[in-house]
PDB file of N, CA and C in Angstrom:
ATOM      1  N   UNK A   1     -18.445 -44.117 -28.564  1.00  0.00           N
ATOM      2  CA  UNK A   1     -18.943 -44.790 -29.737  1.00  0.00           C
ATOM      3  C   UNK A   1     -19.881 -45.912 -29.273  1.00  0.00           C
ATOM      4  N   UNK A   2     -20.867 -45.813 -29.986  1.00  0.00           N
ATOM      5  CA  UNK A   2     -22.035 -46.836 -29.539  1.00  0.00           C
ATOM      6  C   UNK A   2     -21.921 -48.567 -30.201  1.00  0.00           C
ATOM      7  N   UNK A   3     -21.597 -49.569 -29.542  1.00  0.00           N
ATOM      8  CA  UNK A   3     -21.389 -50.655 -30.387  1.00  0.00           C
ATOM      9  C   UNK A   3     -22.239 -52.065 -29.893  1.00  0.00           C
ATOM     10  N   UNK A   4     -23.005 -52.379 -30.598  1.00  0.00           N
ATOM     11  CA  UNK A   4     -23.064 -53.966 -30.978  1.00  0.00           C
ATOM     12  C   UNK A   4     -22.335 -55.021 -30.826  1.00  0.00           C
ATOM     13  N   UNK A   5     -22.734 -55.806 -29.815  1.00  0.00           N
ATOM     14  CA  UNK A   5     -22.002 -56.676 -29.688  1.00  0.00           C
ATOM     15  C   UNK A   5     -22.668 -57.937 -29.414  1.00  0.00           C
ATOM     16  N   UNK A   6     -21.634 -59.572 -29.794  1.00  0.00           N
ATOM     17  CA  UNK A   6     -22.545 -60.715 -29.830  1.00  0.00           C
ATOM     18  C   UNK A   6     -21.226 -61.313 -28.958  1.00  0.00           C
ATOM     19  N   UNK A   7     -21.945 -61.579 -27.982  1.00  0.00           N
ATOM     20  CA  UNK A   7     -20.560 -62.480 -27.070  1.00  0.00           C
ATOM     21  C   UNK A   7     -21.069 -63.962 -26.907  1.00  0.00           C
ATOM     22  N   UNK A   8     -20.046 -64.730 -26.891  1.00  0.00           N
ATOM     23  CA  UNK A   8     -20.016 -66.194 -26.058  1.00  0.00           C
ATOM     24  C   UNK A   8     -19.227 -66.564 -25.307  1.00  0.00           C
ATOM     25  N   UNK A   9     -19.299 -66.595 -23.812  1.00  0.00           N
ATOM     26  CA  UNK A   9     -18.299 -66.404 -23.154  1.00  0.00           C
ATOM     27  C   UNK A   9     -17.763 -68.408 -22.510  1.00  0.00           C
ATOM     28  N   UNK A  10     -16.817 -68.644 -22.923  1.00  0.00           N
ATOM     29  CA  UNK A  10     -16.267 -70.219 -22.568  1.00  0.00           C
ATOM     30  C   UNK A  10     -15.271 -70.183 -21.357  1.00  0.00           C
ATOM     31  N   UNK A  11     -16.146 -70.746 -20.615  1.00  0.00           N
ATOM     32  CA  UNK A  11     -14.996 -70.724 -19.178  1.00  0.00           C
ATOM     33  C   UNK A  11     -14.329 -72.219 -19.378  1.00  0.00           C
ATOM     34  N   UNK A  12     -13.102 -72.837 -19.202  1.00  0.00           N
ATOM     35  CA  UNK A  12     -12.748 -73.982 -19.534  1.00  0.00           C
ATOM     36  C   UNK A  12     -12.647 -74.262 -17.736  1.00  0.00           C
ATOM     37  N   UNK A  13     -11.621 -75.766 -17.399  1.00  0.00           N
ATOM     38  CA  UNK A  13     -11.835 -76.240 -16.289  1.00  0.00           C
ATOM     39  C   UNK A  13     -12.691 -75.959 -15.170  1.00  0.00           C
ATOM     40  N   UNK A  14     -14.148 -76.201 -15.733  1.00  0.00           N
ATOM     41  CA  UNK A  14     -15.385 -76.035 -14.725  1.00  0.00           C
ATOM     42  C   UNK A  14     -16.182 -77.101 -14.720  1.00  0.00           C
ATOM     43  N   UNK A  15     -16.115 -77.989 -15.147  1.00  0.00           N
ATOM     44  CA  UNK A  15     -16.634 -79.255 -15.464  1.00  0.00           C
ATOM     45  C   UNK A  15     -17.547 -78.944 -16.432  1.00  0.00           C
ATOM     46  N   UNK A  16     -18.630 -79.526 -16.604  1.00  0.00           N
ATOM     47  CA  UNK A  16     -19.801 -79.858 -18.022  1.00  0.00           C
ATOM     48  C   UNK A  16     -20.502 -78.459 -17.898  1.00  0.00           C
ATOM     49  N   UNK A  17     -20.761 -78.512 -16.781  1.00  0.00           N
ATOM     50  CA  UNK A  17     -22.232 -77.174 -16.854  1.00  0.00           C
ATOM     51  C   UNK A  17     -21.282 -75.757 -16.360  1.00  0.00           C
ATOM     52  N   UNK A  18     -21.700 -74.839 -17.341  1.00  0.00           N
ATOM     53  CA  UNK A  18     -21.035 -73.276 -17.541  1.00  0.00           C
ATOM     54  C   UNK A  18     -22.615 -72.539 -17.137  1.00  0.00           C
ATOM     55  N   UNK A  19     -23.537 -73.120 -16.808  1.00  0.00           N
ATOM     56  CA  UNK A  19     -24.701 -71.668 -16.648  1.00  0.00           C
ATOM     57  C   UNK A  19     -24.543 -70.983 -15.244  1.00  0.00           C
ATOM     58  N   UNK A  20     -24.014 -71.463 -14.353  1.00  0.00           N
ATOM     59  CA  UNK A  20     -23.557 -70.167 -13.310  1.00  0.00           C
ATOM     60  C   UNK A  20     -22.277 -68.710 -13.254  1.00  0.00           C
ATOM     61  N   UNK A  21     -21.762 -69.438 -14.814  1.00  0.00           N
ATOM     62  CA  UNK A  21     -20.694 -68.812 -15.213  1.00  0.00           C
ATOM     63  C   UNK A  21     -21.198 -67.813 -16.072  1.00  0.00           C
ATOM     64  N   UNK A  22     -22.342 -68.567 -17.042  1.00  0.00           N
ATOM     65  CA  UNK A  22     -22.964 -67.320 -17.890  1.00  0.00           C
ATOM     66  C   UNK A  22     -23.960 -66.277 -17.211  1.00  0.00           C
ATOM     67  N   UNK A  23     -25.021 -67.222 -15.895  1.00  0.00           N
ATOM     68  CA  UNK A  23     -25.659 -66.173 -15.215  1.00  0.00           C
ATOM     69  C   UNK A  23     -24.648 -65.132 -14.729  1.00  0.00           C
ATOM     70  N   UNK A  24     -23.361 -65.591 -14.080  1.00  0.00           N
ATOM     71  CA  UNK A  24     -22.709 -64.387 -13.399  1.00  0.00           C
ATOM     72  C   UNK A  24     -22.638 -63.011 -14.771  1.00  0.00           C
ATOM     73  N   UNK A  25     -21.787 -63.665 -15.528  1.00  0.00           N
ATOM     74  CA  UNK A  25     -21.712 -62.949 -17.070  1.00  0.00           C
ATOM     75  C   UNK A  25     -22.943 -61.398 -16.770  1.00  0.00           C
ATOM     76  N   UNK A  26     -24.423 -62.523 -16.756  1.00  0.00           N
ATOM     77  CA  UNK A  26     -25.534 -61.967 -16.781  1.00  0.00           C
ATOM     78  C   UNK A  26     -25.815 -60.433 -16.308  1.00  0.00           C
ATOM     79  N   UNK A  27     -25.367 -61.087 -15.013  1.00  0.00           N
ATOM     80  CA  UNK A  27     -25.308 -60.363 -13.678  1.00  0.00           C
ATOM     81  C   UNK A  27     -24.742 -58.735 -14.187  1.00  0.00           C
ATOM     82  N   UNK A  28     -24.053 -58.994 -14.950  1.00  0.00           N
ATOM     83  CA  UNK A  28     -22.600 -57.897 -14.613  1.00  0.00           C
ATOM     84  C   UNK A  28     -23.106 -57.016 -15.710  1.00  0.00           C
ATOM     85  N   UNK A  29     -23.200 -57.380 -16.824  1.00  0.00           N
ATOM     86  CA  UNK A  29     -24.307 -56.762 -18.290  1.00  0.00           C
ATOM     87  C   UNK A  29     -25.127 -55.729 -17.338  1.00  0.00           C
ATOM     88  N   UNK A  30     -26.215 -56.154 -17.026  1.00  0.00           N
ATOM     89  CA  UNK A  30     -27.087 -55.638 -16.014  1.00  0.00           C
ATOM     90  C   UNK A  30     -26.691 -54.590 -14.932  1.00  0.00           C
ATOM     91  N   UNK A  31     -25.858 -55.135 -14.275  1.00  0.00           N
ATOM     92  CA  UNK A  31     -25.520 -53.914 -13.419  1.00  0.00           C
ATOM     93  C   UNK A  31     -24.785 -53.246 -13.932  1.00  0.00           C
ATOM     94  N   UNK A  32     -24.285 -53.298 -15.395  1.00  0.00           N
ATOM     95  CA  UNK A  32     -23.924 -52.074 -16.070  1.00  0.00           C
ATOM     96  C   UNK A  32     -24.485 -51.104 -16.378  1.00  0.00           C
ATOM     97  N   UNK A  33     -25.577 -51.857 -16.700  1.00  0.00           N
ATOM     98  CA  UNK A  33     -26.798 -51.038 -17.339  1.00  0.00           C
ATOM     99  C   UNK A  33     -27.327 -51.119 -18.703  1.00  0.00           C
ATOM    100  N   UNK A  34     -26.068 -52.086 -19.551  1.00  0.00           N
ATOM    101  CA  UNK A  34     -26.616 -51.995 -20.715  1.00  0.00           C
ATOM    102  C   UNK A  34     -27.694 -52.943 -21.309  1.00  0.00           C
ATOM    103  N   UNK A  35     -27.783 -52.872 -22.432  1.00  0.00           N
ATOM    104  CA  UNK A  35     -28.963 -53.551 -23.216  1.00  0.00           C
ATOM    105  C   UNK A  35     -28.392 -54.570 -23.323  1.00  0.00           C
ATOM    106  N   UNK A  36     -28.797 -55.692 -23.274  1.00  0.00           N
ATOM    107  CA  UNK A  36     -28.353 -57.398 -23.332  1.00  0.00           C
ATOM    108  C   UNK A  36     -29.701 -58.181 -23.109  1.00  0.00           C
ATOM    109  N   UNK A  37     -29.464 -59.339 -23.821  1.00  0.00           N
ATOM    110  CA  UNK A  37     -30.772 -60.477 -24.541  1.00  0.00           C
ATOM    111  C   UNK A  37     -29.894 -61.448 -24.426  1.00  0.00           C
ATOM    112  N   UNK A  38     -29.548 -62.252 -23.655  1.00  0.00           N
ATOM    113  CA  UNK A  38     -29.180 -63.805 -24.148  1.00  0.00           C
ATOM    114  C   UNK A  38     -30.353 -64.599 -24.924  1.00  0.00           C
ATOM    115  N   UNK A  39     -29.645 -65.345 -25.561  1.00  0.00           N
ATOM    116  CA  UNK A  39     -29.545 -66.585 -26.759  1.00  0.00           C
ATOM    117  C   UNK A  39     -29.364 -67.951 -26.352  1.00  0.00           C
ATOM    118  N   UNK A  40     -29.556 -68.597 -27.183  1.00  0.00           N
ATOM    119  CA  UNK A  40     -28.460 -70.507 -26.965  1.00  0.00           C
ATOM    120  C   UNK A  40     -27.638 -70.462 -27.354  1.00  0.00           C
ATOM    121  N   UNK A  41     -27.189 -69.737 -27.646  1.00  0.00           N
ATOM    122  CA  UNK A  41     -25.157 -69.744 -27.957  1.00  0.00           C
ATOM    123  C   UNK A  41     -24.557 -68.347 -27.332  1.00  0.00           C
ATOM    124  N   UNK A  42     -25.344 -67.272 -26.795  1.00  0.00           N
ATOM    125  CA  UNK A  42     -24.030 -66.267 -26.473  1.00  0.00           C
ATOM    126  C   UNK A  42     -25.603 -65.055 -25.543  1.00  0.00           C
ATOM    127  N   UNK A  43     -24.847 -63.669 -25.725  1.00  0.00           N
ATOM    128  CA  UNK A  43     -25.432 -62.943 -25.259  1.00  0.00           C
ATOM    129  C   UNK A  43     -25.620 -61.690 -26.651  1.00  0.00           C
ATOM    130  N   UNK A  44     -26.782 -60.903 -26.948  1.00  0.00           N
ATOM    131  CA  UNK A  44     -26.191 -59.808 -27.681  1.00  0.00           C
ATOM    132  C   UNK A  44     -26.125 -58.762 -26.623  1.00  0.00           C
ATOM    133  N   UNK A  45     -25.005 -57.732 -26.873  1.00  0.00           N
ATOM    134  CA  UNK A  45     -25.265 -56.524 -25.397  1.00  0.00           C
ATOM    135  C   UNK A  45     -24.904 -55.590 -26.557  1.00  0.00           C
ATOM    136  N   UNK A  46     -25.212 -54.165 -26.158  1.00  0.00           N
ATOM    137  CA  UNK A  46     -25.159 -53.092 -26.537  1.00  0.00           C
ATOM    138  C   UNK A  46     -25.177 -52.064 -25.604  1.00  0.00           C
ATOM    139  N   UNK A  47     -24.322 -51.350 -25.939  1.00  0.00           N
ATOM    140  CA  UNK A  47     -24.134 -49.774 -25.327  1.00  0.00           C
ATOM    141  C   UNK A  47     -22.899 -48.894 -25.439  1.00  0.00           C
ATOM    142  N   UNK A  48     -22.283 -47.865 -24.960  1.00  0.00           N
ATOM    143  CA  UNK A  48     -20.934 -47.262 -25.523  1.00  0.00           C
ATOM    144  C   UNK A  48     -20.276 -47.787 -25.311  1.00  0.00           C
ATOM    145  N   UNK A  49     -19.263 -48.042 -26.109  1.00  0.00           N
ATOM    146  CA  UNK A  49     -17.880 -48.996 -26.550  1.00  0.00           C
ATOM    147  C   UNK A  49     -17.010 -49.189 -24.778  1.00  0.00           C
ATOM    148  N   UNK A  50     -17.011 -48.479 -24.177  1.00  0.00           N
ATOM    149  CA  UNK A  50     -16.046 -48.511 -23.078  1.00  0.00           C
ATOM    150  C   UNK A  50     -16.688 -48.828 -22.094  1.00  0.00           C
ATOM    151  N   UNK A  51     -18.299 -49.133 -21.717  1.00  0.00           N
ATOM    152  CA  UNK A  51     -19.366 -49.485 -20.872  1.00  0.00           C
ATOM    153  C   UNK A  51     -19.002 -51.152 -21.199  1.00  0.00           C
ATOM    154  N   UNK A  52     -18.900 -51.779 -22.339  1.00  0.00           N
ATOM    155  CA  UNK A  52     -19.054 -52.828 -23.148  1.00  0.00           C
ATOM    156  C   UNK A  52     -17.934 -53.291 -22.745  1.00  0.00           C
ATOM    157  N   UNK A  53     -16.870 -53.003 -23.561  1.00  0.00           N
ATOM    158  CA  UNK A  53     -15.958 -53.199 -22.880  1.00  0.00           C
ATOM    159  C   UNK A  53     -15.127 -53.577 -21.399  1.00  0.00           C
ATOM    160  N   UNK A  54     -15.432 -52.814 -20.744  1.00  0.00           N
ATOM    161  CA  UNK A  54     -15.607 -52.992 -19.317  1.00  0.00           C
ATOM    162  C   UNK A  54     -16.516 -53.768 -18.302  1.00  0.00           C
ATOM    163  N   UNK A  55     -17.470 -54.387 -18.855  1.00  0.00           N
ATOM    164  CA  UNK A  55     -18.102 -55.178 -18.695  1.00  0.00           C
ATOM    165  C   UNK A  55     -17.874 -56.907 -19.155  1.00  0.00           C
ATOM    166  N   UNK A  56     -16.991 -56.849 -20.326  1.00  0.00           N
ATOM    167  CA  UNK A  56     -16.710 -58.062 -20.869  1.00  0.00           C
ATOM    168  C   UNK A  56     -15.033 -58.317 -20.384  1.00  0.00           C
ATOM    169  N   UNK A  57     -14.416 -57.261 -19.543  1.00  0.00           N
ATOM    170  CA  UNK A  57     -13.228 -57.255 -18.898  1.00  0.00           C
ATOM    171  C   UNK A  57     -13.764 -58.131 -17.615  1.00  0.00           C
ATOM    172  N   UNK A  58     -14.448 -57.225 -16.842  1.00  0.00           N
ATOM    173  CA  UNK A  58     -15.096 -57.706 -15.178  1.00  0.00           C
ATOM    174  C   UNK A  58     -15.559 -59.383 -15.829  1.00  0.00           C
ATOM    175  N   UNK A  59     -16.126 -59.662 -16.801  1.00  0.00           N
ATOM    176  CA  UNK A  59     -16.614 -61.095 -16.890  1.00  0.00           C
ATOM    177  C   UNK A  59     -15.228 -62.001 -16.958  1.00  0.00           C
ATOM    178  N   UNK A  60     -14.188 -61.779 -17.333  1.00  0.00           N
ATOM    179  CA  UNK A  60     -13.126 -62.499 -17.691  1.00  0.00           C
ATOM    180  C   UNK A  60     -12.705 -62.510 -15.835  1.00  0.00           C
ATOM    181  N   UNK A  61     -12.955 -61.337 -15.289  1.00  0.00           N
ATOM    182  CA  UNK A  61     -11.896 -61.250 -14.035  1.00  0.00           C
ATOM    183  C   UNK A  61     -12.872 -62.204 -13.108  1.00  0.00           C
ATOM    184  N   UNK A  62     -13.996 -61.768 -13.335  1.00  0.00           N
ATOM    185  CA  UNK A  62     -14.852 -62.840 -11.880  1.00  0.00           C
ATOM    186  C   UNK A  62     -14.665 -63.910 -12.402  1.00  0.00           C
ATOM    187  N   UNK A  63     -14.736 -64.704 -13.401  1.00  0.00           N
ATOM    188  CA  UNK A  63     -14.673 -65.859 -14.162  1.00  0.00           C
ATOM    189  C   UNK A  63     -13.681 -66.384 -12.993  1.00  0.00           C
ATOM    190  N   UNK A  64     -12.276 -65.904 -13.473  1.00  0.00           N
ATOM    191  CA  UNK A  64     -11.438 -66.642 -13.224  1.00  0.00           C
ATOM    192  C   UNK A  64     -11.685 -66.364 -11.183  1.00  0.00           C
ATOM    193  N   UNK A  65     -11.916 -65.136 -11.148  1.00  0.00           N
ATOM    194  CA  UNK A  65     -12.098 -65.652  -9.127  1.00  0.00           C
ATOM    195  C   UNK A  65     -12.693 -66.738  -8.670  1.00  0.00           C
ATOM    196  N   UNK A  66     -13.962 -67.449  -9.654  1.00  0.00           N
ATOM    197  CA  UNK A  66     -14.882 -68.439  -9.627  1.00  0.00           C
ATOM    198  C   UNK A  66     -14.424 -69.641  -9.588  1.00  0.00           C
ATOM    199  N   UNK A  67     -12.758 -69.593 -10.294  1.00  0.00           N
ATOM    200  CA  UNK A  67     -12.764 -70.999 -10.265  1.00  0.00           C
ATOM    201  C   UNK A  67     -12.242 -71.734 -12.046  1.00  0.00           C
ATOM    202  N   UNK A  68     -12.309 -70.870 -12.726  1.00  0.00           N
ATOM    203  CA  UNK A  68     -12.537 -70.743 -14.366  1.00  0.00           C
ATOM    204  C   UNK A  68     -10.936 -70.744 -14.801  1.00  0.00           C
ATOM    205  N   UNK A  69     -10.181 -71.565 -14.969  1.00  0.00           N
ATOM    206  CA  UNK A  69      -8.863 -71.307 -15.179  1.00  0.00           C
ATOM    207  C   UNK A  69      -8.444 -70.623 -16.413  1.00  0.00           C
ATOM    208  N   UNK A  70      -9.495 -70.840 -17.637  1.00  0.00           N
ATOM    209  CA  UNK A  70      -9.061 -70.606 -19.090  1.00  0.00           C
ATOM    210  C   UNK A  70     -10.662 -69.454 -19.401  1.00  0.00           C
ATOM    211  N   UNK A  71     -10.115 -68.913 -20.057  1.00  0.00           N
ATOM    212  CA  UNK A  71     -12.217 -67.967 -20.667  1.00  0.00           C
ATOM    213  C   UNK A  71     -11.460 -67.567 -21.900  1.00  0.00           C
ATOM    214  N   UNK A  72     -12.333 -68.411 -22.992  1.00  0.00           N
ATOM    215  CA  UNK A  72     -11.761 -67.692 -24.302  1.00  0.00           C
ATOM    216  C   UNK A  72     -13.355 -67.207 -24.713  1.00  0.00           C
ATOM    217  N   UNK A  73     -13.294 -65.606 -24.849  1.00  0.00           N
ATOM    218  CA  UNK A  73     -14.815 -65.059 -25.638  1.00  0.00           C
ATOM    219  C   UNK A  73     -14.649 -64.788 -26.971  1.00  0.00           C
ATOM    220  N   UNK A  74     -15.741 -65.629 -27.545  1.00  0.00           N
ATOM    221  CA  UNK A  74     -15.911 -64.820 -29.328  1.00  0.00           C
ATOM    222  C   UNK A  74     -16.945 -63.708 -29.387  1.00  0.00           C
ATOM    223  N   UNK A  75     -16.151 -62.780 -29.749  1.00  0.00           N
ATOM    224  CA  UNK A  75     -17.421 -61.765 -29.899  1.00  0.00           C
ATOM    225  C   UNK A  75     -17.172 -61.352 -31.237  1.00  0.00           C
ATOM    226  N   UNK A  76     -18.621 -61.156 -31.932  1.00  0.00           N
ATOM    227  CA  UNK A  76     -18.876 -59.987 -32.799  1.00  0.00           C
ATOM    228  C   UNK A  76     -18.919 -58.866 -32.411  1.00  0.00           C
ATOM    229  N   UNK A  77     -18.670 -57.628 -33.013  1.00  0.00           N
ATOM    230  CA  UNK A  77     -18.397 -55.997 -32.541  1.00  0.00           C
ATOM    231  C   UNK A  77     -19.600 -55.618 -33.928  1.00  0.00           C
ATOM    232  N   UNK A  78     -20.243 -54.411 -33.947  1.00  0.00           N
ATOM    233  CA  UNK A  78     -20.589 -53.760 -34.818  1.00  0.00           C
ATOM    234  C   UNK A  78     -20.619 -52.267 -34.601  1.00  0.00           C
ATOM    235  N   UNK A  79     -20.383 -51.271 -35.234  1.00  0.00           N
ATOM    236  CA  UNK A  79     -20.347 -49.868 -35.208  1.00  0.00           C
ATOM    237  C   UNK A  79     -20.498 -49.613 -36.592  1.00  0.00           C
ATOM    238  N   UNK A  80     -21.219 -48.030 -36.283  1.00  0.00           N
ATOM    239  CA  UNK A  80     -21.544 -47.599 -37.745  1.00  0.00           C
ATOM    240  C   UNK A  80     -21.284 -45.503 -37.446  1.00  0.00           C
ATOM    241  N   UNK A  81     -21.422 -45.174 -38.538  1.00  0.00           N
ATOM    242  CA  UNK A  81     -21.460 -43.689 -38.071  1.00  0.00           C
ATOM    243  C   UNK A  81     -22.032 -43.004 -38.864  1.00  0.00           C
ATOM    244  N   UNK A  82     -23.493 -43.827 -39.527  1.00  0.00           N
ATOM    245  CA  UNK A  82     -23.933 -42.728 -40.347  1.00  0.00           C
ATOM    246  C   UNK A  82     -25.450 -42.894 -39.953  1.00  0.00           C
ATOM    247  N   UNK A  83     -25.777 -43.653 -39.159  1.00  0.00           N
ATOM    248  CA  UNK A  83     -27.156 -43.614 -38.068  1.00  0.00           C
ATOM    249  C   UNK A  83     -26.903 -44.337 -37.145  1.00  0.00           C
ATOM    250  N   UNK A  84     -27.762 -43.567 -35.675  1.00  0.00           N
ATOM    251  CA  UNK A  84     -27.954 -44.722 -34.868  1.00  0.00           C
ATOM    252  C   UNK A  84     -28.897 -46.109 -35.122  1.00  0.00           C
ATOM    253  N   UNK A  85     -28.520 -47.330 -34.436  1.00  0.00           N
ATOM    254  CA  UNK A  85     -29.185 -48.327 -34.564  1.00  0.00           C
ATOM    255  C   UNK A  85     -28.843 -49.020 -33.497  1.00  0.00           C
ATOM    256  N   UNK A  86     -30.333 -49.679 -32.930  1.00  0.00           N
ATOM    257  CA  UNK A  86     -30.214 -50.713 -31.865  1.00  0.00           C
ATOM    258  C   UNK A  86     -29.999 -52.393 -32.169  1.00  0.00           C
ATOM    259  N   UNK A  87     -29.902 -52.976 -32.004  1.00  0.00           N
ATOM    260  CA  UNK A  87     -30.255 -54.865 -31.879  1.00  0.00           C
ATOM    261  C   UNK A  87     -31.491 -54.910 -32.537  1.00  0.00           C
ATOM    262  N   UNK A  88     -32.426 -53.834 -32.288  1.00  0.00           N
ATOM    263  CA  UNK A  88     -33.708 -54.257 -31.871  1.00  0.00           C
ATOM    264  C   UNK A  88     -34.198 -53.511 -33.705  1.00  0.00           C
ATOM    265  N   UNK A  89     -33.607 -52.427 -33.925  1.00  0.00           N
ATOM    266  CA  UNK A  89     -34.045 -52.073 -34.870  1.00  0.00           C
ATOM    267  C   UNK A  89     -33.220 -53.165 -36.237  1.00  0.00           C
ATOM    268  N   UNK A  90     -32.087 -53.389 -36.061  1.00  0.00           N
ATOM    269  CA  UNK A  90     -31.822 -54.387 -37.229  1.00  0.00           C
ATOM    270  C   UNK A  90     -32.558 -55.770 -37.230  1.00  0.00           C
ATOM    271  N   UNK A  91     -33.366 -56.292 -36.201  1.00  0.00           N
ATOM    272  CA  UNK A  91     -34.503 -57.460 -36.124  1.00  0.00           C
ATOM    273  C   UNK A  91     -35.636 -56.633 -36.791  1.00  0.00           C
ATOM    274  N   UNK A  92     -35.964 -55.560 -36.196  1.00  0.00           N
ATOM    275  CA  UNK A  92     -37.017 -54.826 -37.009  1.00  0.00           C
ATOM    276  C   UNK A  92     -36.900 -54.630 -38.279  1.00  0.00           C
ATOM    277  N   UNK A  93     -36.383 -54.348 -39.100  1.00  0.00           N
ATOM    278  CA  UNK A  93     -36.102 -54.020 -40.578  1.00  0.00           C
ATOM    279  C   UNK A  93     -36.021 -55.650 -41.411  1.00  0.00           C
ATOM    280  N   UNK A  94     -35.675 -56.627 -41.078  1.00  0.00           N
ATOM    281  CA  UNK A  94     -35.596 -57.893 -41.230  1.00  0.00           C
ATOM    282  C   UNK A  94     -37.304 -58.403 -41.307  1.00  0.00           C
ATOM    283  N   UNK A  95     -37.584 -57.840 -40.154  1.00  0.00           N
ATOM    284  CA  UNK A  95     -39.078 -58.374 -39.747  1.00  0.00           C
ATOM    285  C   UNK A  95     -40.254 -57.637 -40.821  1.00  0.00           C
ATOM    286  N   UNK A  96     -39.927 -56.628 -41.058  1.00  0.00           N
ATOM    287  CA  UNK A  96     -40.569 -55.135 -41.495  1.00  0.00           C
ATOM    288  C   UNK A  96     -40.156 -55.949 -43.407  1.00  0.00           C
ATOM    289  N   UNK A  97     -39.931 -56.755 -43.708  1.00  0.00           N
ATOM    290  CA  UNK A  97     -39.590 -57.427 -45.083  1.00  0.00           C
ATOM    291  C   UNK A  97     -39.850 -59.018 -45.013  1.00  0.00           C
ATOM    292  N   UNK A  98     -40.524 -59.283 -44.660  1.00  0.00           N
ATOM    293  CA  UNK A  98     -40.909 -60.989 -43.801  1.00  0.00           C
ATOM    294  C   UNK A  98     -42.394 -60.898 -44.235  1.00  0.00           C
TER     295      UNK A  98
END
């Protein structure tokens, strides 16, 4: 199943600055392979549910090898089953009425 997703990933006891925590994050999206765009508040990624998944598992596990005692992620999920759709096409249809 193909899903949409909006993550923000919070590593706690790391002191003030989390961007080597979110580049790693980065890192791992990527060498998944899937589609991902970070933001100023999170990442959107997309691709099959268990690619996604497994990718936002490995971020919790290196987290904590790093040093990260606590990681609480909010994510949005989206799935549908009566067309495909990317990130890119629900900005498009928004844009495509602007």
């Amino acid at each position: 199943m193909y899903v949409l997703m909006d993550i923000m990933v919070s590593p706690g006891g790391v002191g003030i600055s989390v961007s080597p925590y979110v580049a790693h994050c980065q890192k791992i999206f990527q060498e998944a392979g899937l589609t991902h765009k970070m933001h100023g508040y999170g990442t959107n990624v997309e691709g099959e549910w268990e690619a996604v998944m497994a990718a936002v598992k490995r971020c919790h596990e290196d987290l904590h090898a790093m040093g990260a005692v606590r990681i609480t992620s909010h994510m949005k999920l989206g799935t549908r089953t009566d067309k495909d759709q990317t990130l890119q096409d629900k900005v498009d249809s928004v844009n495509d009425k602007m």
